[in-house]
N, C-alpha and C. Protein backbone atom coordinates (compact mmCIF):
# COMPACT_ATOMS: atom_id res chain seq x y z
N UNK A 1 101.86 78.12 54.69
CA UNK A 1 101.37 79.47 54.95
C UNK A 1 102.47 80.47 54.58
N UNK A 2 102.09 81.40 53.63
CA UNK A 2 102.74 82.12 53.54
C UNK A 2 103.08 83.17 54.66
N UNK A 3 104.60 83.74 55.31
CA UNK A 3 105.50 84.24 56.32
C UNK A 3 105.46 85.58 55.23
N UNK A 4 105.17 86.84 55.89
CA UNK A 4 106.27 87.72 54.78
C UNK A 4 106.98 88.62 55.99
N UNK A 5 107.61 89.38 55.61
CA UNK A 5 108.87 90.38 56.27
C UNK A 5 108.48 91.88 55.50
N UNK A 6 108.10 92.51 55.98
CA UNK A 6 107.47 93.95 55.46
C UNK A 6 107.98 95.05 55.89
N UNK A 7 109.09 95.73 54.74
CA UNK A 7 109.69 97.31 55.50
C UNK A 7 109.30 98.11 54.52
N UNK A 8 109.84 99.73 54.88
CA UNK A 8 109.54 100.49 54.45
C UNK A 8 111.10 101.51 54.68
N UNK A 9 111.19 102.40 54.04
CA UNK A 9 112.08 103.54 53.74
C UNK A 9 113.26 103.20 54.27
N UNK A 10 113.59 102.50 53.94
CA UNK A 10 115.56 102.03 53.94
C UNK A 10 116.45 103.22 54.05
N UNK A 11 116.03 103.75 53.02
CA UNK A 11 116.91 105.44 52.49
C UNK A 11 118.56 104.81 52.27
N UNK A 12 118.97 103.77 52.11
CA UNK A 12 120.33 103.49 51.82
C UNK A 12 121.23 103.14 53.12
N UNK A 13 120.78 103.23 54.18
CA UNK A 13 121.20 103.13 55.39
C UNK A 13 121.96 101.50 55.78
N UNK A 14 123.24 101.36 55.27
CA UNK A 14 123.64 100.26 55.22
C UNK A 14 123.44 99.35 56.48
N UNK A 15 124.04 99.75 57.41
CA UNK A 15 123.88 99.41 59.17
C UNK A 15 122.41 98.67 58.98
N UNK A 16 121.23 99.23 59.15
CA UNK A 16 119.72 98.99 59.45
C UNK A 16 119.40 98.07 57.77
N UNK A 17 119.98 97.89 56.64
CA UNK A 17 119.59 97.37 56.25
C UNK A 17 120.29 95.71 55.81
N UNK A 18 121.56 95.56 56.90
CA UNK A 18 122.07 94.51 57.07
C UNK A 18 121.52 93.98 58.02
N UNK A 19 120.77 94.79 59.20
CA UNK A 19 120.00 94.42 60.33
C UNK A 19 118.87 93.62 59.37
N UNK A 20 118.04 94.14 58.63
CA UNK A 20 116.62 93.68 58.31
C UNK A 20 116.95 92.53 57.09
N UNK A 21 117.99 92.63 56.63
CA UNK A 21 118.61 91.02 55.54
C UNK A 21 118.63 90.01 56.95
N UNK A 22 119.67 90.30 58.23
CA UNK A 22 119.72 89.53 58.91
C UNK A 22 118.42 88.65 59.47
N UNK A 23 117.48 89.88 59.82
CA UNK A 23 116.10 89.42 60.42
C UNK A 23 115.12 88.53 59.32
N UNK A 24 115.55 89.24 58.34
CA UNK A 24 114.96 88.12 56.94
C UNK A 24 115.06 86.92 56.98
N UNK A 25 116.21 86.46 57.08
CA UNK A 25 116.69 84.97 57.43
C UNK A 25 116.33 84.48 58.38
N UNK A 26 116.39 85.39 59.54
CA UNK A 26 116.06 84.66 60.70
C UNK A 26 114.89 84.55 60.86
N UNK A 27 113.88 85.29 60.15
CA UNK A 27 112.43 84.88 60.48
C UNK A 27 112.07 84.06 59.57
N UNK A 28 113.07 83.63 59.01
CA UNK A 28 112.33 82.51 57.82
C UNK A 28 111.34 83.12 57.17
N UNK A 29 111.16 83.78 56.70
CA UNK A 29 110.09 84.82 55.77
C UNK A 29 110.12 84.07 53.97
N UNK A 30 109.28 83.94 53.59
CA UNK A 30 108.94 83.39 51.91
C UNK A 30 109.30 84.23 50.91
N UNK A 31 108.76 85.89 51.58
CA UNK A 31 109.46 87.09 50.64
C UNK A 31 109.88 88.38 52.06
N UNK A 32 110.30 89.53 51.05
CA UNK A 32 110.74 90.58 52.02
C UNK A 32 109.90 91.86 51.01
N UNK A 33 108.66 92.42 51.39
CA UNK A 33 107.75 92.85 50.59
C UNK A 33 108.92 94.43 50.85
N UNK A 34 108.83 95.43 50.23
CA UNK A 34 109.85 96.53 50.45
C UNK A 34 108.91 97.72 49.98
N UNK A 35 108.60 98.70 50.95
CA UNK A 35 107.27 99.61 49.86
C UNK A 35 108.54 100.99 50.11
N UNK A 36 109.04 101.05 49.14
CA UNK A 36 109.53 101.88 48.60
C UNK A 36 110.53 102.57 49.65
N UNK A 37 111.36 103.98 48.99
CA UNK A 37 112.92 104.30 49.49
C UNK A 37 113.72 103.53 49.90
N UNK A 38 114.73 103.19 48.98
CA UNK A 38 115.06 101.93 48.85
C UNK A 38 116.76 102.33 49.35
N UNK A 39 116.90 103.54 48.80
CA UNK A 39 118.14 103.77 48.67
C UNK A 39 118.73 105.07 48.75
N UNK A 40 117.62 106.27 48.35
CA UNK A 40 117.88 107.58 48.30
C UNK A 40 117.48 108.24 50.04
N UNK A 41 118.27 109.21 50.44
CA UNK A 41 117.44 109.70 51.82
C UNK A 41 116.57 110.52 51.64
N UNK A 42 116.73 111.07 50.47
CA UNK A 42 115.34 112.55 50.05
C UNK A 42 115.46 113.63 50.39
N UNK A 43 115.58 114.83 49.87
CA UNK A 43 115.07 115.96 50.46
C UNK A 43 115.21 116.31 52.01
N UNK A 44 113.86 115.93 52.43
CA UNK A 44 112.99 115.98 53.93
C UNK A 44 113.90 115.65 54.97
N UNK A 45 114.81 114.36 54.59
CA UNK A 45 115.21 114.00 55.41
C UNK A 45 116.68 114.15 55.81
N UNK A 46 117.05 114.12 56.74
CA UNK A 46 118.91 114.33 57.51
C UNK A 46 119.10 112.74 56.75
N UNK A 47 120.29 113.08 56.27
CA UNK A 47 121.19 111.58 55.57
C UNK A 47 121.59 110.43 57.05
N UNK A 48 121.18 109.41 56.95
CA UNK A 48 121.26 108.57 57.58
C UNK A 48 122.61 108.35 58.16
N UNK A 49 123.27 108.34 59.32
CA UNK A 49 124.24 107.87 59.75
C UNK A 49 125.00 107.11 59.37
N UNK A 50 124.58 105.73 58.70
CA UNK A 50 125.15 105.05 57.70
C UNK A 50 124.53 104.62 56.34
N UNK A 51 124.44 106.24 56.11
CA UNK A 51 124.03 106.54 54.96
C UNK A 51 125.40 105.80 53.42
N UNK A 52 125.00 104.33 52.93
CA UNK A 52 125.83 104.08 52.06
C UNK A 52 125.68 103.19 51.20
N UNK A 53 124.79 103.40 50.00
CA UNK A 53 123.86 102.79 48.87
C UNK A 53 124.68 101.54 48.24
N UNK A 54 125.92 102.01 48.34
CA UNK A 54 126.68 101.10 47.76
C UNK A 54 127.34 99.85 48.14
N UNK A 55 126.97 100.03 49.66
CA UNK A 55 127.35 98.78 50.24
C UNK A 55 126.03 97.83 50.89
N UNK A 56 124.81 98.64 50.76
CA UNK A 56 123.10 98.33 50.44
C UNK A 56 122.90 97.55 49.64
N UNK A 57 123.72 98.10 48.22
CA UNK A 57 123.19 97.65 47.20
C UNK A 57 123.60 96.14 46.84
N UNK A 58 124.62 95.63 47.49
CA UNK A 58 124.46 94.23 47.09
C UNK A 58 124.34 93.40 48.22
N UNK A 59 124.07 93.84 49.43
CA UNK A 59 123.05 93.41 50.56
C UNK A 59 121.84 92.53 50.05
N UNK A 60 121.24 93.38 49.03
CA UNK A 60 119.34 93.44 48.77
C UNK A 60 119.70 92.91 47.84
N UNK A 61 120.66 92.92 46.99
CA UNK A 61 120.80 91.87 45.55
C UNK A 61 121.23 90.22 46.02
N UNK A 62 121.57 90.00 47.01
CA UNK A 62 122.11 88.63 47.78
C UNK A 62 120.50 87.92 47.87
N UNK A 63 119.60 88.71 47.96
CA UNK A 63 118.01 87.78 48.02
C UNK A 63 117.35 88.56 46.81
N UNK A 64 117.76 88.84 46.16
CA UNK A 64 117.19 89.53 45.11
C UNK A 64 115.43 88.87 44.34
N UNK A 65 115.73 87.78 44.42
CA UNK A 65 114.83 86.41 44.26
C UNK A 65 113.41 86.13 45.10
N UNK A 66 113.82 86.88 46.43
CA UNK A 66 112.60 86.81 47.68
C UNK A 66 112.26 88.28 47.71
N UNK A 67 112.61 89.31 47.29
CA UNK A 67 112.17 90.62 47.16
C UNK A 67 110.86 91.02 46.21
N UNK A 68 109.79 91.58 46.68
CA UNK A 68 108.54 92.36 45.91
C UNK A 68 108.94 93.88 46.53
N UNK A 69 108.78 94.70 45.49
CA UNK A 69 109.69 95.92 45.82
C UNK A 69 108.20 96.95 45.10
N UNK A 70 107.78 98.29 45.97
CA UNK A 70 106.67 99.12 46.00
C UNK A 70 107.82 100.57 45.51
N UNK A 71 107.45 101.28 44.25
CA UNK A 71 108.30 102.17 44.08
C UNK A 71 107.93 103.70 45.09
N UNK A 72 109.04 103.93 45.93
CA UNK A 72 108.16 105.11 46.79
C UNK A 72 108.58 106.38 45.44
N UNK A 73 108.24 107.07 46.65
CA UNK A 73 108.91 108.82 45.71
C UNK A 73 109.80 109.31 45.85
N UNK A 74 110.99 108.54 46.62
CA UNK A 74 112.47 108.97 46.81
C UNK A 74 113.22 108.00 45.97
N UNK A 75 112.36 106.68 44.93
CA UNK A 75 113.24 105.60 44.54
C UNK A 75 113.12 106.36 42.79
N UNK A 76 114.67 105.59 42.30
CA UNK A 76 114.61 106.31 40.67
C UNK A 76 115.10 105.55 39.74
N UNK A 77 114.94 105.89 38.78
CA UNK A 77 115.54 105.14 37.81
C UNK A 77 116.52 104.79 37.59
N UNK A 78 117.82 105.14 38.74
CA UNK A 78 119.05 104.84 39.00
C UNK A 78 118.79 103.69 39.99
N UNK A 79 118.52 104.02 40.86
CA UNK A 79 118.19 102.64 41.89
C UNK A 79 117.75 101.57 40.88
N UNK A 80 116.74 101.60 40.14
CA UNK A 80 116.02 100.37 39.40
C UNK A 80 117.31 99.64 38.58
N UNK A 81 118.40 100.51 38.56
CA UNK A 81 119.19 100.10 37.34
C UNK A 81 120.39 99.28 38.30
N UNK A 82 120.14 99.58 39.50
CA UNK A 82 121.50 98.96 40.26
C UNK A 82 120.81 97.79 40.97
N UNK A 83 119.43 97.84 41.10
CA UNK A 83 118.98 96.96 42.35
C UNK A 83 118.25 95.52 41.59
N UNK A 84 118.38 94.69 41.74
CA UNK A 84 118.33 93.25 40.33
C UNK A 84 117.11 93.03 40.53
N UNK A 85 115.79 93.57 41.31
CA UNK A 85 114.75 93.15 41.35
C UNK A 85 113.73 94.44 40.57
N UNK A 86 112.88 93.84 40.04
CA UNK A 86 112.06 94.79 39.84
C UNK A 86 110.50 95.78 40.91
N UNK A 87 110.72 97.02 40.61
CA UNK A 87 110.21 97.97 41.27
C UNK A 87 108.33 98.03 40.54
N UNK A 88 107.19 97.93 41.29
CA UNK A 88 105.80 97.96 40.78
C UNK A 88 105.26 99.04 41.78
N UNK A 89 104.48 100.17 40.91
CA UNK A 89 103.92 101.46 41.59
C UNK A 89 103.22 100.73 42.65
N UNK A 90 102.18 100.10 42.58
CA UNK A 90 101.53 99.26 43.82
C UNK A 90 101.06 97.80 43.49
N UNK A 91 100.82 97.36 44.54
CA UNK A 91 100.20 95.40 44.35
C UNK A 91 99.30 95.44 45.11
N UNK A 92 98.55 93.96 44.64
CA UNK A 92 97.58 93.68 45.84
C UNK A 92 98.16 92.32 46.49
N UNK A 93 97.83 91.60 47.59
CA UNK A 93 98.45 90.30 47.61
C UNK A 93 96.40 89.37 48.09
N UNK A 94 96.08 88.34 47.45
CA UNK A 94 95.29 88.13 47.92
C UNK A 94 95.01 87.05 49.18
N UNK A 95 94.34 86.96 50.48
CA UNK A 95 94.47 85.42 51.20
C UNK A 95 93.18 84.90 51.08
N UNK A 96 93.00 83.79 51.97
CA UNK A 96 91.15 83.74 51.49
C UNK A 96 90.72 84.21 51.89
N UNK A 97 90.41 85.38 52.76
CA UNK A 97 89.54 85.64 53.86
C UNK A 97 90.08 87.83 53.69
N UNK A 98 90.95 87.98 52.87
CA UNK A 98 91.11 89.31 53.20
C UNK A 98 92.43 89.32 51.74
N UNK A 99 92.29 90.73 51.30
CA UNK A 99 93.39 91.16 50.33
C UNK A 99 94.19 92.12 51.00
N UNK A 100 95.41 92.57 50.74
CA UNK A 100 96.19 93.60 51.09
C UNK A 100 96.65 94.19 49.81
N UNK A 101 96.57 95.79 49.89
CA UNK A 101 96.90 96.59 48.31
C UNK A 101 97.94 97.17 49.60
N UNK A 102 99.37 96.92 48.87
CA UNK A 102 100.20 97.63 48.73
C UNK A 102 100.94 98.87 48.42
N UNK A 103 101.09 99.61 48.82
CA UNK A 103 101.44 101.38 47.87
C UNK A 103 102.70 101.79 48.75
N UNK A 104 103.21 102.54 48.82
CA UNK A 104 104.42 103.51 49.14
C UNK A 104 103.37 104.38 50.14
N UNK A 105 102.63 105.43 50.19
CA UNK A 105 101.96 106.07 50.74
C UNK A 105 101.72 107.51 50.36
N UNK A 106 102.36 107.79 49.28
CA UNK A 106 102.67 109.20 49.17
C UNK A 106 101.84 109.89 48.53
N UNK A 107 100.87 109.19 47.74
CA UNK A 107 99.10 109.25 47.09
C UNK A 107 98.47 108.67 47.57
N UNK A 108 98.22 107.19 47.27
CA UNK A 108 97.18 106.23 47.89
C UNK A 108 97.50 106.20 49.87
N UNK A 109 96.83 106.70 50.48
CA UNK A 109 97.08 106.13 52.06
C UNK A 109 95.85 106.43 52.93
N UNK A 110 95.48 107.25 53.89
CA UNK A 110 94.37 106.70 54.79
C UNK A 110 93.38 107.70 54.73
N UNK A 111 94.14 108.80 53.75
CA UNK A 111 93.42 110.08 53.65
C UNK A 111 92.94 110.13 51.85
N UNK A 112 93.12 108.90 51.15
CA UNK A 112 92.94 108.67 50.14
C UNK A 112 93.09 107.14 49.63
N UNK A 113 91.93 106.81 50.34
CA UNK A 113 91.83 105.17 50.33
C UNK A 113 91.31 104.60 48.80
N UNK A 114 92.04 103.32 48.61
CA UNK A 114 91.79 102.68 47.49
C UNK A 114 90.27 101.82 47.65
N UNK A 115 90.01 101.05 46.58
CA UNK A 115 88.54 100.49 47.02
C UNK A 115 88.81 99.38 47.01
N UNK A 116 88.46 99.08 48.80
CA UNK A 116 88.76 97.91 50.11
C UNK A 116 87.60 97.43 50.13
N UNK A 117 87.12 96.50 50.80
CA UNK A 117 86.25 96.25 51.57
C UNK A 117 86.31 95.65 53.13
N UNK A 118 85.40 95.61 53.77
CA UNK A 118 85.65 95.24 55.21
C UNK A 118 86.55 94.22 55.40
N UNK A 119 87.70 94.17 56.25
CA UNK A 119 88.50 93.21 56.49
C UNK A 119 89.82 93.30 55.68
N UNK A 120 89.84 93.77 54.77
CA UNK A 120 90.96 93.69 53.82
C UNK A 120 92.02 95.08 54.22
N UNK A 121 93.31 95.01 54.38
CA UNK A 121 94.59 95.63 54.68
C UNK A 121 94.72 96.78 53.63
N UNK A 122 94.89 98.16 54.10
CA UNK A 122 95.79 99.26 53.20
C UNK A 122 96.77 98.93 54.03
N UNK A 123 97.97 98.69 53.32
CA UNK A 123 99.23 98.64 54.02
C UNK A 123 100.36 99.37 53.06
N UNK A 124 100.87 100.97 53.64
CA UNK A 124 101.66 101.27 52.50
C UNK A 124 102.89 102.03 54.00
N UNK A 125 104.23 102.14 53.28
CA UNK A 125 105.09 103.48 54.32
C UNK A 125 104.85 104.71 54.32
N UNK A 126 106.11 105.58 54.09
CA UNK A 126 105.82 106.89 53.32
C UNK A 126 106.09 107.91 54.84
N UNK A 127 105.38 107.91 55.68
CA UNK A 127 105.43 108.48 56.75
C UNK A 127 106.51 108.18 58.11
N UNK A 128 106.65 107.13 58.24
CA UNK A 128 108.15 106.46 58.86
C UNK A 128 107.54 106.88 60.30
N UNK A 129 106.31 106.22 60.01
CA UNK A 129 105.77 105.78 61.59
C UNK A 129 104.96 104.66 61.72
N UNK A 130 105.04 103.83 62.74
CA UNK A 130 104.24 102.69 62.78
C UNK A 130 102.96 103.19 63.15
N UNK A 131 101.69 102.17 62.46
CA UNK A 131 100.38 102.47 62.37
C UNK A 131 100.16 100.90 62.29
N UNK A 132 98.74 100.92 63.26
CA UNK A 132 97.76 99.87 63.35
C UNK A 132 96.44 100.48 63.47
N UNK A 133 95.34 100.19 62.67
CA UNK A 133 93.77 101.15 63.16
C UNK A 133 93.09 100.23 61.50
N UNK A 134 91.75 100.59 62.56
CA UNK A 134 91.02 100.24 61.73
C UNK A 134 89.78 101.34 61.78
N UNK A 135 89.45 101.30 60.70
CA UNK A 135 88.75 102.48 60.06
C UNK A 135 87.38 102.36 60.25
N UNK A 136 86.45 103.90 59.86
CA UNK A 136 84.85 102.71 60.15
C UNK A 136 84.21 102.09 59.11
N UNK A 137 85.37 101.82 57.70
CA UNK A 137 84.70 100.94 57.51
C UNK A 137 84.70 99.32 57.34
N UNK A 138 85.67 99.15 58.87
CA UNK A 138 86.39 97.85 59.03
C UNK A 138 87.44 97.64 58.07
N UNK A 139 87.98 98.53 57.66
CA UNK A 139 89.51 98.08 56.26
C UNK A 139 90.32 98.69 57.69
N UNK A 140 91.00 97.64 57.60
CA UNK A 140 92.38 97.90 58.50
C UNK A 140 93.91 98.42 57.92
N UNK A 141 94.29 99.42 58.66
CA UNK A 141 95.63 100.58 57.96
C UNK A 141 96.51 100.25 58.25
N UNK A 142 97.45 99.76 57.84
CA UNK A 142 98.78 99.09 58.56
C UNK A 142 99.93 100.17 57.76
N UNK A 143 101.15 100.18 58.82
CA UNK A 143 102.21 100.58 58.41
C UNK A 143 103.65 100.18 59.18
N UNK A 144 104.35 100.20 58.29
CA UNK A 144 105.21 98.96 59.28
C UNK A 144 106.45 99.82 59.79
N UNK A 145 106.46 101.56 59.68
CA UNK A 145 107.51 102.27 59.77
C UNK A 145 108.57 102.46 59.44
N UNK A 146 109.53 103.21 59.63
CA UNK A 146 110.53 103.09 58.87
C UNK A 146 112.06 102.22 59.16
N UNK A 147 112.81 101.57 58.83
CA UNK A 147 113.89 100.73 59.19
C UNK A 147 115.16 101.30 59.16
N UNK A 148 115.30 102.46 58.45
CA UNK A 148 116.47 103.50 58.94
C UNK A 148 115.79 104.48 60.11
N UNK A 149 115.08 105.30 59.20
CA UNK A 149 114.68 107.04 59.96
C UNK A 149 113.37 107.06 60.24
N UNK A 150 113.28 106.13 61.66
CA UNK A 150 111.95 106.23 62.31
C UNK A 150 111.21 107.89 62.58
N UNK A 151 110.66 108.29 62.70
CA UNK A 151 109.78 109.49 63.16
C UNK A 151 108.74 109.16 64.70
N UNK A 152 108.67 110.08 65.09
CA UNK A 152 107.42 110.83 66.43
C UNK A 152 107.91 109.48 67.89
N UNK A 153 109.43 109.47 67.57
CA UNK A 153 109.90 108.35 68.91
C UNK A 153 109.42 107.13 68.38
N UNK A 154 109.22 106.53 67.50
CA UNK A 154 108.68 105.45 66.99
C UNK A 154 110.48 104.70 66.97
N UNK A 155 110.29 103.04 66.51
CA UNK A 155 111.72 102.05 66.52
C UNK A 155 111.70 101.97 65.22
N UNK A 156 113.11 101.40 64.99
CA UNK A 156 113.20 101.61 63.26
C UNK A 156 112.60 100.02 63.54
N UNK A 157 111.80 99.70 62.78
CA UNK A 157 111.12 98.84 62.76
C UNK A 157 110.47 98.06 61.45
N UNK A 158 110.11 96.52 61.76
CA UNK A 158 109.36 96.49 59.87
C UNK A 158 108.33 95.28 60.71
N UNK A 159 107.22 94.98 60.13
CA UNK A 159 106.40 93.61 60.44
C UNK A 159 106.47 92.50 59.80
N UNK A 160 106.38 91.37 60.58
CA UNK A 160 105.76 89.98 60.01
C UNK A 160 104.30 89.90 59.90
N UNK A 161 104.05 89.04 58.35
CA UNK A 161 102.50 89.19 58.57
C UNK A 161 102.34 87.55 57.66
N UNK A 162 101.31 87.59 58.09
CA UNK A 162 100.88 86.29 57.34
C UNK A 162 99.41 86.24 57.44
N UNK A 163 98.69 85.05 57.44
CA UNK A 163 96.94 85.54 57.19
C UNK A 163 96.31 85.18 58.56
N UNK A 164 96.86 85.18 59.61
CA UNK A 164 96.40 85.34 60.77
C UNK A 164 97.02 86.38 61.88
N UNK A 165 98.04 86.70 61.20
CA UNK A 165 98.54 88.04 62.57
C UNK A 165 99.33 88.94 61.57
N UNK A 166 99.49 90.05 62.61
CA UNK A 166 100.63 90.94 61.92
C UNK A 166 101.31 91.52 62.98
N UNK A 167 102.70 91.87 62.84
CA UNK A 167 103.46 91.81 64.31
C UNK A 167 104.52 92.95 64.02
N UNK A 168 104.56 93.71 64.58
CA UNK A 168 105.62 94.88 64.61
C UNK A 168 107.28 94.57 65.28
N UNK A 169 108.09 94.69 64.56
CA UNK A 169 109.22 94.50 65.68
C UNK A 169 110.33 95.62 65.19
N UNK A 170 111.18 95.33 66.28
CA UNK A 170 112.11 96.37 66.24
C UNK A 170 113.49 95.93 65.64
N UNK A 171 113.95 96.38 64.21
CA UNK A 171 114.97 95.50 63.56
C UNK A 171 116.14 95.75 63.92
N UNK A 172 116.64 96.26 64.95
CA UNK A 172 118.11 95.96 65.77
C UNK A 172 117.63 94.57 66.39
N UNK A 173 116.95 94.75 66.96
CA UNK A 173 116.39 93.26 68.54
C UNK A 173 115.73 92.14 67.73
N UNK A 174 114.86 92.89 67.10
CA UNK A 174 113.83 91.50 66.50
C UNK A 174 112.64 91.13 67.60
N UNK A 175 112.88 92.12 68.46
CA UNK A 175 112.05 92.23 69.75
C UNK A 175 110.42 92.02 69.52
N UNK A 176 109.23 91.81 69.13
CA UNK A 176 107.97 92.31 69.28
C UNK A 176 107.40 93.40 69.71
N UNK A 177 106.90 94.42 69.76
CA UNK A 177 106.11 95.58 70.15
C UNK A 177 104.72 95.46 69.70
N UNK A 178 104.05 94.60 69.17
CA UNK A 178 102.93 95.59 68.68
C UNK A 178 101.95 93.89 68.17
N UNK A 179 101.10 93.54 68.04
CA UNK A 179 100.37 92.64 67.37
C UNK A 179 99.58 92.75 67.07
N UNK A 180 98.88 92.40 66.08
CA UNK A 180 97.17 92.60 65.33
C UNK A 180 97.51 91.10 65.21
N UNK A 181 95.79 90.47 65.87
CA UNK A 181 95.16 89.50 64.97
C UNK A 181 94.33 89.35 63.61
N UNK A 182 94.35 88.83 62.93
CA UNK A 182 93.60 89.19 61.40
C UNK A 182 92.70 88.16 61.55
N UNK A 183 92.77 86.96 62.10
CA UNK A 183 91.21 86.39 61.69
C UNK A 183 90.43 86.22 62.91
């Protein structure tokens, strides 16, 4: 059965993203799906406390091999050139029983849904808040928040998912908060 490890908006934040390499390993995960801001803090946002790309950057190149990487709108053609994995605007992943389309969030997300059908996962970041809901038309919205610069009191956080659950945790602790069953 495929294990995956699912974050979102890094922003370069060395600290939180040695936390989520660590939790990688430790959850025994197959891949570490990454939907985008990988490395930049953006605009919008206050620079991360340990805001430091360069000591990130060969963090995420050490599994370079188990990485599927979602390009957000803070990631660039400089990142692509330092980071050894390759960057795809969006994916789908399929299981038997349900697909998940992948995106960043910053076009495709809950206010501009792709074409799902009942049961099957939008799962993108972008917003750097955790989300679980399901919609009416049974497509379920996942978001796994952000792992540096959480938002609205939310944990910097990322999920495990596989084709029967999906699980929120908090990537300092590795704690649990949150569970969806999927079948």
């Amino acid at each position: 059965m495929n294990k995956l490890l699912i974050a979102s908006d890094l922003h370069g934040d060395a600290y939180y993203i040695s936390k989520l390499v660590e939790a990688f390993t430790k959850e025994e995960a197959s891949r570490l799906i990454l939907l985008g801001d990988i490395l930049y803090h953006g605009p919008r946002n206050a620079i991360p406390v340990n805001y430091n790309p360069s000591l990130a950057i060969p963090m995420l190149n050490s599994i370079k091999d188990k990485i599927s990487c979602i390009k957000g709108n803070c990631d660039s053609e400089v990142d692509e050139m330092v980071l050894e994995f390759p960057f795809v605007k969006e994916s789908i992943i399929v299981f038997p029983s349900f697909k998940i389309f992948l995106t960043h969030g910053h076009i495709i997300n809950k206010d501009n849904m792709p074409m799902l059908s009942e049961g099957d996962i939008l799962l993108y970041g972008h917003t750097h808040i955790p989300m679980w809901h399901t919609d009416n038309n049974g497509i379920r919205i996942f978001n796994p928040g952000s792992v540096s610069i959480p938002k609205n009191n939310s944990k910097n956080s990322y999920m495990i998912l596989d084709e029967k659950c999906a699980i929120w945790k908090d990537v300092q602790t590795m704690d649990e908060y949150h569970k969806e069953i999927l079948l």
